[in-house]
PDB file of N, CA and C in Angstrom:
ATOM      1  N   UNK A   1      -1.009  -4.961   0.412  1.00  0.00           N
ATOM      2  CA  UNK A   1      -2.015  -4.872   1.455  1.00  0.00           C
ATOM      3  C   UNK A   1      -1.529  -3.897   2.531  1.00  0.00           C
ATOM      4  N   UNK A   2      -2.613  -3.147   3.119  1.00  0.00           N
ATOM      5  CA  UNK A   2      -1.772  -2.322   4.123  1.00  0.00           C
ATOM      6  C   UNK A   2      -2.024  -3.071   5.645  1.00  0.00           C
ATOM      7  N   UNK A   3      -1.064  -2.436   6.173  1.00  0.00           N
ATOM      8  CA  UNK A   3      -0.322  -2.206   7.171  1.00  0.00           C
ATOM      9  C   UNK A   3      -1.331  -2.940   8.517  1.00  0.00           C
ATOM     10  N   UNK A   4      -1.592  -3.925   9.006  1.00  0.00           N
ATOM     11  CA  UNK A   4      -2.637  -4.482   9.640  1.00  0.00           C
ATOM     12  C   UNK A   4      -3.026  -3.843  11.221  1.00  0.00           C
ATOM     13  N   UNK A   5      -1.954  -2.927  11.768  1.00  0.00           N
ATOM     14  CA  UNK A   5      -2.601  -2.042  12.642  1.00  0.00           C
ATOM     15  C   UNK A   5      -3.097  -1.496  12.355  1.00  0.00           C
ATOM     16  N   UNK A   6      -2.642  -0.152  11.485  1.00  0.00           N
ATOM     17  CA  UNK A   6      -4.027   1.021  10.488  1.00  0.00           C
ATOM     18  C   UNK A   6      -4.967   0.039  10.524  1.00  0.00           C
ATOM     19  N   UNK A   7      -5.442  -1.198   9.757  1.00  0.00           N
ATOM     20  CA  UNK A   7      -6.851  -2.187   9.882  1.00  0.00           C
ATOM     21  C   UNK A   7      -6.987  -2.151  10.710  1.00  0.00           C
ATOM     22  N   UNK A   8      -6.595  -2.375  12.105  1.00  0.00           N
ATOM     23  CA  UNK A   8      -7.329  -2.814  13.432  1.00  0.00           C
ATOM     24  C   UNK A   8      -7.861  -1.293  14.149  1.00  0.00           C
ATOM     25  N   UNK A   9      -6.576  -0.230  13.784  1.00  0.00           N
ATOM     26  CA  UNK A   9      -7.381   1.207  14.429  1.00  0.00           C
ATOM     27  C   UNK A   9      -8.326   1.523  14.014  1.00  0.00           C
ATOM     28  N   UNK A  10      -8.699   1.170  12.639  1.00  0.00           N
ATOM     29  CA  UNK A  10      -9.948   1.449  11.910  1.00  0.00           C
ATOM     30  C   UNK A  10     -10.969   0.645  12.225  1.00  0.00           C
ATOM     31  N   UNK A  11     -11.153  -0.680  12.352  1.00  0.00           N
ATOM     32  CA  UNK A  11     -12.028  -1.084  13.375  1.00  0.00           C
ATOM     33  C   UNK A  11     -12.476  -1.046  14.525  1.00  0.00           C
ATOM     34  N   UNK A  12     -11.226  -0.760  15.048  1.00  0.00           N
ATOM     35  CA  UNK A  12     -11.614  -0.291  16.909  1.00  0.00           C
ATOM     36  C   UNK A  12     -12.247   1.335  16.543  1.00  0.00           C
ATOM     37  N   UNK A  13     -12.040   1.760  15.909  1.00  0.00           N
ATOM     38  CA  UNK A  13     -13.064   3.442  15.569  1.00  0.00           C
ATOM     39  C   UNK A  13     -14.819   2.771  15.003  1.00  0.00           C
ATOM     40  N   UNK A  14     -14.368   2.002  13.983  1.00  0.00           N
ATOM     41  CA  UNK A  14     -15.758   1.763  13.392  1.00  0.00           C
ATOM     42  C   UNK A  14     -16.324   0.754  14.758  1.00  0.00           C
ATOM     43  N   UNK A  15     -16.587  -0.110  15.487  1.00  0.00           N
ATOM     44  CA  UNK A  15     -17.039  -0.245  16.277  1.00  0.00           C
ATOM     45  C   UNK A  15     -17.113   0.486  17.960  1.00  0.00           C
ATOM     46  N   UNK A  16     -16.472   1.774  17.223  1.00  0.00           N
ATOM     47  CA  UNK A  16     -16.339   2.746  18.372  1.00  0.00           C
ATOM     48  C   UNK A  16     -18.014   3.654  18.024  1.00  0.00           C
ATOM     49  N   UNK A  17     -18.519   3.565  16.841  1.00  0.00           N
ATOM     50  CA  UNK A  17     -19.599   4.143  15.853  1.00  0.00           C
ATOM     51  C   UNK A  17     -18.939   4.937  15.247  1.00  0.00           C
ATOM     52  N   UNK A  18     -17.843   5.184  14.395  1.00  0.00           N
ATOM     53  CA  UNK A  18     -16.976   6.163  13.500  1.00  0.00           C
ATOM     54  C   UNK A  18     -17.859   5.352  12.106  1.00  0.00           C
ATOM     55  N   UNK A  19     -18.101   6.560  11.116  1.00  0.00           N
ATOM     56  CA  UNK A  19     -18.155   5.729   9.906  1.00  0.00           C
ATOM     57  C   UNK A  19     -17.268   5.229   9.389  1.00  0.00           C
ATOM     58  N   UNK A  20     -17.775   4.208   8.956  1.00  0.00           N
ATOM     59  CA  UNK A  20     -16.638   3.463   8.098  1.00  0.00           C
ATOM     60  C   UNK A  20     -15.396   4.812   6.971  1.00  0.00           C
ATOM     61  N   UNK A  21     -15.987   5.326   6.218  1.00  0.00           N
ATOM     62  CA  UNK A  21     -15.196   5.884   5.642  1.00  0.00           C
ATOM     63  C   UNK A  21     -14.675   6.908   6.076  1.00  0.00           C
ATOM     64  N   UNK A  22     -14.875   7.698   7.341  1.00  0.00           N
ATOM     65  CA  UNK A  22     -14.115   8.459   8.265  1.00  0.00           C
ATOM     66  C   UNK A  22     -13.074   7.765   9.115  1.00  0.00           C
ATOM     67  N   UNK A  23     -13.540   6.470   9.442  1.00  0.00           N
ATOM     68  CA  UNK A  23     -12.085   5.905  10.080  1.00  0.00           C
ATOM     69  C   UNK A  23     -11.233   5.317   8.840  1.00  0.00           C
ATOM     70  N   UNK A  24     -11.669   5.332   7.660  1.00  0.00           N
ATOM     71  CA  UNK A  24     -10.190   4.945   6.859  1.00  0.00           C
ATOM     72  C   UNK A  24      -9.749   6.143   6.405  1.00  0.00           C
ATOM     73  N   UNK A  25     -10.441   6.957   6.428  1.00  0.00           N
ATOM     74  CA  UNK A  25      -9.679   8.567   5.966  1.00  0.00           C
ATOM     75  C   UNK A  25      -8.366   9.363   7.160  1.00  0.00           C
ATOM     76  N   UNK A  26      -8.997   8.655   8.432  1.00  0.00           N
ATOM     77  CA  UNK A  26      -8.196   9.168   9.541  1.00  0.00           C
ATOM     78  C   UNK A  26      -6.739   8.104   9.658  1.00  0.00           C
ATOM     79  N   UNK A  27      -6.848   7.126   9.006  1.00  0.00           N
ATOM     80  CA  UNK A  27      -5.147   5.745   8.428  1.00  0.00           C
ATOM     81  C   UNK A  27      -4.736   5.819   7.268  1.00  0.00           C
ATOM     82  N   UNK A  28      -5.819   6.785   6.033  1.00  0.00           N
ATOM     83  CA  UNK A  28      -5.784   7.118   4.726  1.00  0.00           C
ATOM     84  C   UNK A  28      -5.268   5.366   4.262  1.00  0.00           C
ATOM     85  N   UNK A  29      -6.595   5.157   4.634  1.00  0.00           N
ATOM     86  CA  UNK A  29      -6.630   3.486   3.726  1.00  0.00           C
ATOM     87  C   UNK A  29      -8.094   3.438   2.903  1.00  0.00           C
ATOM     88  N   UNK A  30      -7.881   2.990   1.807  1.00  0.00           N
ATOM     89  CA  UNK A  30      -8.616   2.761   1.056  1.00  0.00           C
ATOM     90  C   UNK A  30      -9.878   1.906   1.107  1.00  0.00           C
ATOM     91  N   UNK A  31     -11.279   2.194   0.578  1.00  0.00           N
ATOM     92  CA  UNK A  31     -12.185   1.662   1.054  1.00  0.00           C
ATOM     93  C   UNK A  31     -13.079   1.350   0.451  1.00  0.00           C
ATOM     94  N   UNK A  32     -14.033   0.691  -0.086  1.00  0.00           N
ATOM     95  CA  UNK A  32     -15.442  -0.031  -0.646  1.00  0.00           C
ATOM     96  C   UNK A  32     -16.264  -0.417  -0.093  1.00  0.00           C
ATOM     97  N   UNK A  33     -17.401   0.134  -0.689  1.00  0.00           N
ATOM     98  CA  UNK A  33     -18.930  -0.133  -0.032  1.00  0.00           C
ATOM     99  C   UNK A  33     -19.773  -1.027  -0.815  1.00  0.00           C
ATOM    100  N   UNK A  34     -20.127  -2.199  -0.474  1.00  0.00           N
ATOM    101  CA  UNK A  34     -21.368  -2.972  -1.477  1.00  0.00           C
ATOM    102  C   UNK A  34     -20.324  -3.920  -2.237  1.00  0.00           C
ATOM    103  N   UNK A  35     -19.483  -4.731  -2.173  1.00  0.00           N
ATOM    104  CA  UNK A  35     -18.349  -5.062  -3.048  1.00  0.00           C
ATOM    105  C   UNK A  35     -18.672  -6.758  -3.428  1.00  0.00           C
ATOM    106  N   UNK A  36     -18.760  -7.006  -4.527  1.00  0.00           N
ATOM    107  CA  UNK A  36     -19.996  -8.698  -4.460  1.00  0.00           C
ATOM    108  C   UNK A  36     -18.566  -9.335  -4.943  1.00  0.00           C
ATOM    109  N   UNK A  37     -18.650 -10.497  -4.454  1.00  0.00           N
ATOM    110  CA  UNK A  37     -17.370 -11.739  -4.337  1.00  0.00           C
ATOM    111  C   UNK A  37     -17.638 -12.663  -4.452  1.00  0.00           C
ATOM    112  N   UNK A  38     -17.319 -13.774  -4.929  1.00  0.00           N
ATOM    113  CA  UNK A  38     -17.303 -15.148  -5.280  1.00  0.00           C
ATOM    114  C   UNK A  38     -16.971 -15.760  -3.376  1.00  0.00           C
ATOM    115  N   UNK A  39     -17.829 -16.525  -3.453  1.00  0.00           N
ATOM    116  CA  UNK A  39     -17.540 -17.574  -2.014  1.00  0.00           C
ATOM    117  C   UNK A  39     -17.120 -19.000  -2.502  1.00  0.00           C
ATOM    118  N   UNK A  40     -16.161 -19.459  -2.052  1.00  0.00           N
ATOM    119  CA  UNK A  40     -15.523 -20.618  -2.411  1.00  0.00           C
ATOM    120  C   UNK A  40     -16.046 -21.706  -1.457  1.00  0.00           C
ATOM    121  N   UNK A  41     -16.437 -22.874  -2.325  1.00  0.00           N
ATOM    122  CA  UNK A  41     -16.239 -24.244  -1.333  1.00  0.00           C
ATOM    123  C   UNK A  41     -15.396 -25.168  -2.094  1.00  0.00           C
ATOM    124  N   UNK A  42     -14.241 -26.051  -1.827  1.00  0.00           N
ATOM    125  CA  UNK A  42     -13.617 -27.108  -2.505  1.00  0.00           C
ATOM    126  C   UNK A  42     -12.849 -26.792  -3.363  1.00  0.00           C
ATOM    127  N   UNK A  43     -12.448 -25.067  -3.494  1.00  0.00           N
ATOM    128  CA  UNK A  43     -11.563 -24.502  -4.944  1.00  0.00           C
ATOM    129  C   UNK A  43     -12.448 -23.989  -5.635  1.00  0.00           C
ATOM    130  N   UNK A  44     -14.017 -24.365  -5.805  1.00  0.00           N
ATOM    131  CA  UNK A  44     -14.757 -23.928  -6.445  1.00  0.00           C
ATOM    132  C   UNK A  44     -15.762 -22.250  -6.217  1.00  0.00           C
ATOM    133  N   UNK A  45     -16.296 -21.641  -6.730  1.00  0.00           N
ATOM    134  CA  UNK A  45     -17.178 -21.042  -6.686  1.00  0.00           C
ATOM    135  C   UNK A  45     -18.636 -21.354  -6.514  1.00  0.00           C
ATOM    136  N   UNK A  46     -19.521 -20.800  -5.297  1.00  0.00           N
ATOM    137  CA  UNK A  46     -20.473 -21.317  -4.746  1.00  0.00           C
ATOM    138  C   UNK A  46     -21.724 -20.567  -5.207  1.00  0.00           C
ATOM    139  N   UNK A  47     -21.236 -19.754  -5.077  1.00  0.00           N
ATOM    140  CA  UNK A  47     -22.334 -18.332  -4.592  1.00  0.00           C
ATOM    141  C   UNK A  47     -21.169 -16.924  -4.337  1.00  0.00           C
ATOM    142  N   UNK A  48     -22.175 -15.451  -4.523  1.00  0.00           N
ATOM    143  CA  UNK A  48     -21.650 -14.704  -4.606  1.00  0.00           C
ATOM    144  C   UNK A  48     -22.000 -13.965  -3.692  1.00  0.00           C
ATOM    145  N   UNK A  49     -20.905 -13.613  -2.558  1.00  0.00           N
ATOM    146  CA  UNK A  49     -21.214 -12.592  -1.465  1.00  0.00           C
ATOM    147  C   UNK A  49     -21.409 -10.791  -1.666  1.00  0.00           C
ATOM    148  N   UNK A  50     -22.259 -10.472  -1.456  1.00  0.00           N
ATOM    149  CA  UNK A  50     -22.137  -8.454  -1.267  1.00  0.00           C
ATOM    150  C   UNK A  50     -21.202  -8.037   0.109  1.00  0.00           C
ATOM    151  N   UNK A  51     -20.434  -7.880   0.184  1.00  0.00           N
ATOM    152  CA  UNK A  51     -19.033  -7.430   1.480  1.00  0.00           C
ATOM    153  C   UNK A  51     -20.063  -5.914   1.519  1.00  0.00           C
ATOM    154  N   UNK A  52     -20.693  -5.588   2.601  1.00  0.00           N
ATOM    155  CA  UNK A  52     -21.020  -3.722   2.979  1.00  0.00           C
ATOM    156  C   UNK A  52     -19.548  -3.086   2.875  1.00  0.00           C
ATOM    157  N   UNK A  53     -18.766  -3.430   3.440  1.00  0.00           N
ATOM    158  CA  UNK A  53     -17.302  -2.650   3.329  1.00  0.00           C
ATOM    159  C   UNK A  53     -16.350  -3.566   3.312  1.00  0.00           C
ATOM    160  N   UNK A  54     -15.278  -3.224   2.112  1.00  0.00           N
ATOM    161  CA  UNK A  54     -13.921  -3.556   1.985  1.00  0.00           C
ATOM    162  C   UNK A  54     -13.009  -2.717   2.208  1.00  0.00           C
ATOM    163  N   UNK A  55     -12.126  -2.976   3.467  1.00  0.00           N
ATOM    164  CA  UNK A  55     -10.889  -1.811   4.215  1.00  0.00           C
ATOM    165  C   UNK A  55      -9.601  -2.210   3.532  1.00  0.00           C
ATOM    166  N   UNK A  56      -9.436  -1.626   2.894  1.00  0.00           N
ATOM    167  CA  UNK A  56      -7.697  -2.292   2.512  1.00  0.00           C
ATOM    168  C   UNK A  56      -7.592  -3.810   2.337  1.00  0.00           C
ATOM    169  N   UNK A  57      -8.698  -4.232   1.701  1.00  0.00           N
ATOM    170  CA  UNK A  57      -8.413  -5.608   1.189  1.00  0.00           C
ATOM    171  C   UNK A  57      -9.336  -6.827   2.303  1.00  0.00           C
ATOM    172  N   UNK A  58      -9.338  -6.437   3.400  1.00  0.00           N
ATOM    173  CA  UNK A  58     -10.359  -6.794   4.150  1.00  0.00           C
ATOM    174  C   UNK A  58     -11.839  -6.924   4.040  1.00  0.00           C
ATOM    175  N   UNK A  59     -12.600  -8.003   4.233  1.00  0.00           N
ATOM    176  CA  UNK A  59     -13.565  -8.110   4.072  1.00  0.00           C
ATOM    177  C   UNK A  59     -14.079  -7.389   5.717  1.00  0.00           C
ATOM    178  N   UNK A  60     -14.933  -6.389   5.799  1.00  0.00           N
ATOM    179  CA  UNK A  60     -15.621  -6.107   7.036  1.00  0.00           C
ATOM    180  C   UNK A  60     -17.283  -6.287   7.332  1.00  0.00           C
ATOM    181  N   UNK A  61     -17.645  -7.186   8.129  1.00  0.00           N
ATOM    182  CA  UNK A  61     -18.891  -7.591   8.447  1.00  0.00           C
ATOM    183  C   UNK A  61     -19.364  -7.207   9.943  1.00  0.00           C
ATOM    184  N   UNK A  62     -20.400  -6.866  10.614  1.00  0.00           N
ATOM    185  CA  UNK A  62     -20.768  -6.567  11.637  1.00  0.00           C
ATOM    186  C   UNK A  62     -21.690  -7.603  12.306  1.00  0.00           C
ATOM    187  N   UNK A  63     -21.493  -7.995  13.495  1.00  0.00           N
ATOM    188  CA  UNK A  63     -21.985  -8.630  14.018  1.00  0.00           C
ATOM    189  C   UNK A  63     -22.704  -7.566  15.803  1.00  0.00           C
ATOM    190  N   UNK A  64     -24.411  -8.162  15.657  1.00  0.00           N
ATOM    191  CA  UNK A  64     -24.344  -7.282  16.769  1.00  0.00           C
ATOM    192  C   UNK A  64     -24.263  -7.906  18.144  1.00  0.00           C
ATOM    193  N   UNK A  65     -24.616  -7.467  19.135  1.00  0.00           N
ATOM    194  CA  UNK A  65     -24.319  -7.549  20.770  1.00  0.00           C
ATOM    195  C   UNK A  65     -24.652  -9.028  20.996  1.00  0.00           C
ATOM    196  N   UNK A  66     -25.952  -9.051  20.816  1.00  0.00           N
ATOM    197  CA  UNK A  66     -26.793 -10.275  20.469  1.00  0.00           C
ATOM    198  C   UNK A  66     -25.840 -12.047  20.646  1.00  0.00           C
ATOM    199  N   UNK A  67     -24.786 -11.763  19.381  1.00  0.00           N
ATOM    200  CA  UNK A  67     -24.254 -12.971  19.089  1.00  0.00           C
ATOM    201  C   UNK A  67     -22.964 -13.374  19.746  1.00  0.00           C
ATOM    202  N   UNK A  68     -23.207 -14.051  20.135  1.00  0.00           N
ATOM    203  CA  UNK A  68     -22.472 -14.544  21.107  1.00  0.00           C
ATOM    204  C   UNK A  68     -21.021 -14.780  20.368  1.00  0.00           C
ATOM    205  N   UNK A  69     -19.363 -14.327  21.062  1.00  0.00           N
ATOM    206  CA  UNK A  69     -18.413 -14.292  20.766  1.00  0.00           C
ATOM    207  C   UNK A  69     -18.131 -15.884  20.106  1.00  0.00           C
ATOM    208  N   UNK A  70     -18.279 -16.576  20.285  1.00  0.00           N
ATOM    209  CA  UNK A  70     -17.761 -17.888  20.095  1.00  0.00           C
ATOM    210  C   UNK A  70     -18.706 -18.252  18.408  1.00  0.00           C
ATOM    211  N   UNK A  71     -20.126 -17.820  18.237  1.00  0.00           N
ATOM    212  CA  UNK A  71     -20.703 -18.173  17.103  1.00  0.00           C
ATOM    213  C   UNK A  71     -20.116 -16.803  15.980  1.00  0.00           C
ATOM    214  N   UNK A  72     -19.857 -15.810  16.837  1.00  0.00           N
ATOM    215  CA  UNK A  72     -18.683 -14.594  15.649  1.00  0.00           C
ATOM    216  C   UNK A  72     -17.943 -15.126  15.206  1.00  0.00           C
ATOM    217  N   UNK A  73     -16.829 -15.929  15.845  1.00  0.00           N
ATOM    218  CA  UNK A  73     -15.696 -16.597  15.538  1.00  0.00           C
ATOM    219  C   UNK A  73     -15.838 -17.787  14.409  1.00  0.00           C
ATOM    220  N   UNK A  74     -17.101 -18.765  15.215  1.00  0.00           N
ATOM    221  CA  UNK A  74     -17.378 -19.393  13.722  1.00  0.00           C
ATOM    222  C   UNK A  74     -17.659 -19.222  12.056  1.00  0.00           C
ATOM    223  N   UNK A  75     -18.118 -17.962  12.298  1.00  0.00           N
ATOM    224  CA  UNK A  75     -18.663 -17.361  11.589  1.00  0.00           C
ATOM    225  C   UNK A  75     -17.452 -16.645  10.339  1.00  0.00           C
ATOM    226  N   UNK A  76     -16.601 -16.629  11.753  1.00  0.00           N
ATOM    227  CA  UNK A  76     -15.221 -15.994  10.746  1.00  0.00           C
ATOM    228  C   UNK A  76     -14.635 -16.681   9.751  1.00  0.00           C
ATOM    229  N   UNK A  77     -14.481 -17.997  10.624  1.00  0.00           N
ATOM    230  CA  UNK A  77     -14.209 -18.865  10.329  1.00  0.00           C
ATOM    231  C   UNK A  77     -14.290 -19.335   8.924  1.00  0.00           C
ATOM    232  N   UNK A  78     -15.297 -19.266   9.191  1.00  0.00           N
ATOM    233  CA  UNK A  78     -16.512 -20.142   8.106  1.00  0.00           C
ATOM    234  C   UNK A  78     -16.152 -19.091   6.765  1.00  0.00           C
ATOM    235  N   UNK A  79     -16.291 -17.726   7.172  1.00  0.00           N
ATOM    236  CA  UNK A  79     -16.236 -17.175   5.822  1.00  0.00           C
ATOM    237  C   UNK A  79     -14.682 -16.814   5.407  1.00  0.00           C
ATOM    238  N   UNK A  80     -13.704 -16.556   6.188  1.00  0.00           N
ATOM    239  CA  UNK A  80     -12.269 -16.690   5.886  1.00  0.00           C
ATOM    240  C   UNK A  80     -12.273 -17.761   4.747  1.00  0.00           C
ATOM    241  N   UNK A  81     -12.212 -18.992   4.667  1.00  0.00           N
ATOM    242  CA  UNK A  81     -12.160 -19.976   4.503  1.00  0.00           C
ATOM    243  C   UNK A  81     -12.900 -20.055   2.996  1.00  0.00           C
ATOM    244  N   UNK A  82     -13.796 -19.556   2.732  1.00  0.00           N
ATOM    245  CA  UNK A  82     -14.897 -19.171   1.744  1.00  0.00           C
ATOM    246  C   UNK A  82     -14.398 -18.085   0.998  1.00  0.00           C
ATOM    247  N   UNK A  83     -13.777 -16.906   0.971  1.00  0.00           N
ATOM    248  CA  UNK A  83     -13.190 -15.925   0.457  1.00  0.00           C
ATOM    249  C   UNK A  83     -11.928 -15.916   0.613  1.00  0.00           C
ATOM    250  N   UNK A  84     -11.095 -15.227  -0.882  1.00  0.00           N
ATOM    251  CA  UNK A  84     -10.325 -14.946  -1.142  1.00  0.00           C
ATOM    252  C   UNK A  84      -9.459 -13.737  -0.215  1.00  0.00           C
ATOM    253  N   UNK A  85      -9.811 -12.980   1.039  1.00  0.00           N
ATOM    254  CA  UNK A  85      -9.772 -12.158   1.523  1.00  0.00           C
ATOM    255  C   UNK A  85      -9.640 -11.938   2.831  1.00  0.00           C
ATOM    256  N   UNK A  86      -8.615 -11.373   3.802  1.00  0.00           N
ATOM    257  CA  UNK A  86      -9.283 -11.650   5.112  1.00  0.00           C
ATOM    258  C   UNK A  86     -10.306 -10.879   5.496  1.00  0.00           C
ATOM    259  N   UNK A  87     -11.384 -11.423   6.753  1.00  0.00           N
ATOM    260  CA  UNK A  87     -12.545 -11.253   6.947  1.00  0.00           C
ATOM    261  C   UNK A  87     -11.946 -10.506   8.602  1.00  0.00           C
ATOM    262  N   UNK A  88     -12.988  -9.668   8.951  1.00  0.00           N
ATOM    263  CA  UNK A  88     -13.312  -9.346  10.277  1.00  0.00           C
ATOM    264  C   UNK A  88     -14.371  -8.909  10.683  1.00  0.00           C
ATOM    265  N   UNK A  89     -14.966  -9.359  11.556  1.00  0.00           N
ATOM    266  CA  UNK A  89     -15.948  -8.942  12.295  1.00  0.00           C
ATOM    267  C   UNK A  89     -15.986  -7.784  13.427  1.00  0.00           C
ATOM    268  N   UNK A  90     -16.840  -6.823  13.129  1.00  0.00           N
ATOM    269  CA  UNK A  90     -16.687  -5.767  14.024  1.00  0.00           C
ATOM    270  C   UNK A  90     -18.101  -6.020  14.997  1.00  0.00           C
ATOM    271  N   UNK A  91     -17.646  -5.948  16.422  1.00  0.00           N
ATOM    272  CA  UNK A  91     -18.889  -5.857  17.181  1.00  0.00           C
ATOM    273  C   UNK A  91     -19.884  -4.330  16.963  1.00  0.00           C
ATOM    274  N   UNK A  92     -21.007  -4.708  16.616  1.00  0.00           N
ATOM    275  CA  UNK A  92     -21.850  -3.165  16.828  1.00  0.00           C
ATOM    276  C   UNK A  92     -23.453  -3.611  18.161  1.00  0.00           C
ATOM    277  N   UNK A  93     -23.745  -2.586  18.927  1.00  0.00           N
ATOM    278  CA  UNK A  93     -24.676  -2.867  19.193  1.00  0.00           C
ATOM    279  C   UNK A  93     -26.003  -2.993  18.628  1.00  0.00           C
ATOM    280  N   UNK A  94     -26.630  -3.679  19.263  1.00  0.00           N
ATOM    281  CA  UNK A  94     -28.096  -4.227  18.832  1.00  0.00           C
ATOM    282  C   UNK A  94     -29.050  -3.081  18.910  1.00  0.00           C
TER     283      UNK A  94
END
Protein backbone atom coordinates (compact mmCIF):
# COMPACT_ATOMS: atom_id res chain seq x y z
CA UNK A 1 0.00 0.00 0.00
CA UNK A 2 1.44 3.37 -0.52
CA UNK A 3 2.72 5.75 1.51
CA UNK A 4 -0.45 7.46 3.42
CA UNK A 5 0.74 11.12 3.05
CA UNK A 6 1.05 10.88 -0.94
CA UNK A 7 -2.99 9.63 -0.04
CA UNK A 8 -3.76 12.57 1.95
CA UNK A 9 -1.83 15.18 -0.63
CA UNK A 10 -3.91 13.67 -3.16
CA UNK A 11 -6.99 14.35 -1.44
CA UNK A 12 -6.28 17.68 -0.14
CA UNK A 13 -5.68 18.44 -4.25
CA UNK A 14 -8.82 16.44 -5.21
CA UNK A 15 -10.97 18.40 -2.85
CA UNK A 16 -8.91 21.35 -3.79
CA UNK A 17 -11.02 20.50 -7.50
CA UNK A 18 -7.71 18.70 -9.02
CA UNK A 19 -8.90 15.65 -10.96
CA UNK A 20 -8.68 12.75 -9.46
CA UNK A 21 -6.20 11.31 -11.86
CA UNK A 22 -4.02 14.46 -12.06
CA UNK A 23 -3.54 14.48 -8.35
CA UNK A 24 -2.32 10.82 -8.37
CA UNK A 25 -0.08 11.47 -11.32
CA UNK A 26 1.46 14.51 -9.38
CA UNK A 27 2.43 11.37 -6.00
CA UNK A 28 2.61 8.87 -9.12
CA UNK A 29 0.09 6.63 -7.23
CA UNK A 30 -1.96 4.45 -8.85
CA UNK A 31 -5.61 4.80 -9.58
CA UNK A 32 -9.25 3.34 -10.55
CA UNK A 33 -12.34 4.64 -11.70
CA UNK A 34 -15.85 2.72 -11.33
CA UNK A 35 -14.23 -0.25 -9.19
CA UNK A 36 -17.44 -2.66 -7.85
CA UNK A 37 -16.67 -4.46 -4.34
CA UNK A 38 -18.28 -6.76 -2.19
CA UNK A 39 -19.73 -4.90 1.13
CA UNK A 40 -19.47 -7.01 4.12
CA UNK A 41 -21.90 -7.46 7.07
CA UNK A 42 -21.02 -10.32 9.81
CA UNK A 43 -17.92 -11.81 7.55
CA UNK A 44 -20.39 -12.13 4.99
CA UNK A 45 -21.07 -10.55 1.64
CA UNK A 46 -24.09 -8.21 1.35
CA UNK A 47 -24.24 -6.37 -1.65
CA UNK A 48 -21.85 -4.98 -4.10
CA UNK A 49 -20.47 -1.43 -3.98
CA UNK A 50 -19.23 0.73 -7.41
CA UNK A 51 -16.06 2.85 -5.49
CA UNK A 52 -15.97 6.21 -8.44
CA UNK A 53 -12.21 6.12 -7.45
CA UNK A 54 -9.71 3.77 -5.94
CA UNK A 55 -6.24 5.77 -4.85
CA UNK A 56 -3.68 3.34 -3.92
CA UNK A 57 -5.92 0.93 -2.37
CA UNK A 58 -8.24 3.45 -0.88
CA UNK A 59 -11.67 3.56 -1.33
CA UNK A 60 -12.51 7.48 -2.30
CA UNK A 61 -16.10 8.83 -1.92
CA UNK A 62 -17.27 12.49 -1.96
CA UNK A 63 -19.38 13.97 0.23
CA UNK A 64 -20.80 17.49 -0.48
CA UNK A 65 -20.96 20.87 1.68
CA UNK A 66 -24.46 20.01 2.51
CA UNK A 67 -23.56 17.06 4.99
CA UNK A 68 -22.82 17.74 7.94
CA UNK A 69 -19.16 16.61 9.36
CA UNK A 70 -20.36 14.33 12.03
CA UNK A 71 -23.02 12.27 9.51
CA UNK A 72 -19.48 12.07 6.97
CA UNK A 73 -17.87 10.43 9.74
CA UNK A 74 -20.69 8.03 10.24
CA UNK A 75 -20.78 7.34 7.10
CA UNK A 76 -17.10 6.39 7.16
CA UNK A 77 -17.63 4.56 9.57
CA UNK A 78 -20.23 2.60 8.45
CA UNK A 79 -18.50 1.82 5.21
CA UNK A 80 -14.81 1.17 6.61
CA UNK A 81 -16.32 -1.48 8.47
CA UNK A 82 -18.27 -2.91 5.32
CA UNK A 83 -15.16 -3.03 2.99
CA UNK A 84 -12.17 -4.67 2.72
CA UNK A 85 -10.34 -1.28 2.15
CA UNK A 86 -9.72 1.96 3.73
CA UNK A 87 -12.38 4.49 2.90
CA UNK A 88 -12.15 8.39 2.74
CA UNK A 89 -14.26 10.94 2.26
CA UNK A 90 -13.36 13.98 0.38
CA UNK A 91 -15.36 17.21 1.02
CA UNK A 92 -16.60 18.74 -2.48
CA UNK A 93 -18.94 21.58 -2.79
CA UNK A 94 -22.58 21.47 -3.43
Amino acid sequence: MADSSAVQRVLARVAQGDAVPVACASEGLAWQQDVTVDAHYDGKPVCTVTLPWVVAGHAVLFADEAVAASVAQERLASLAAALAMPVCIVPRAA
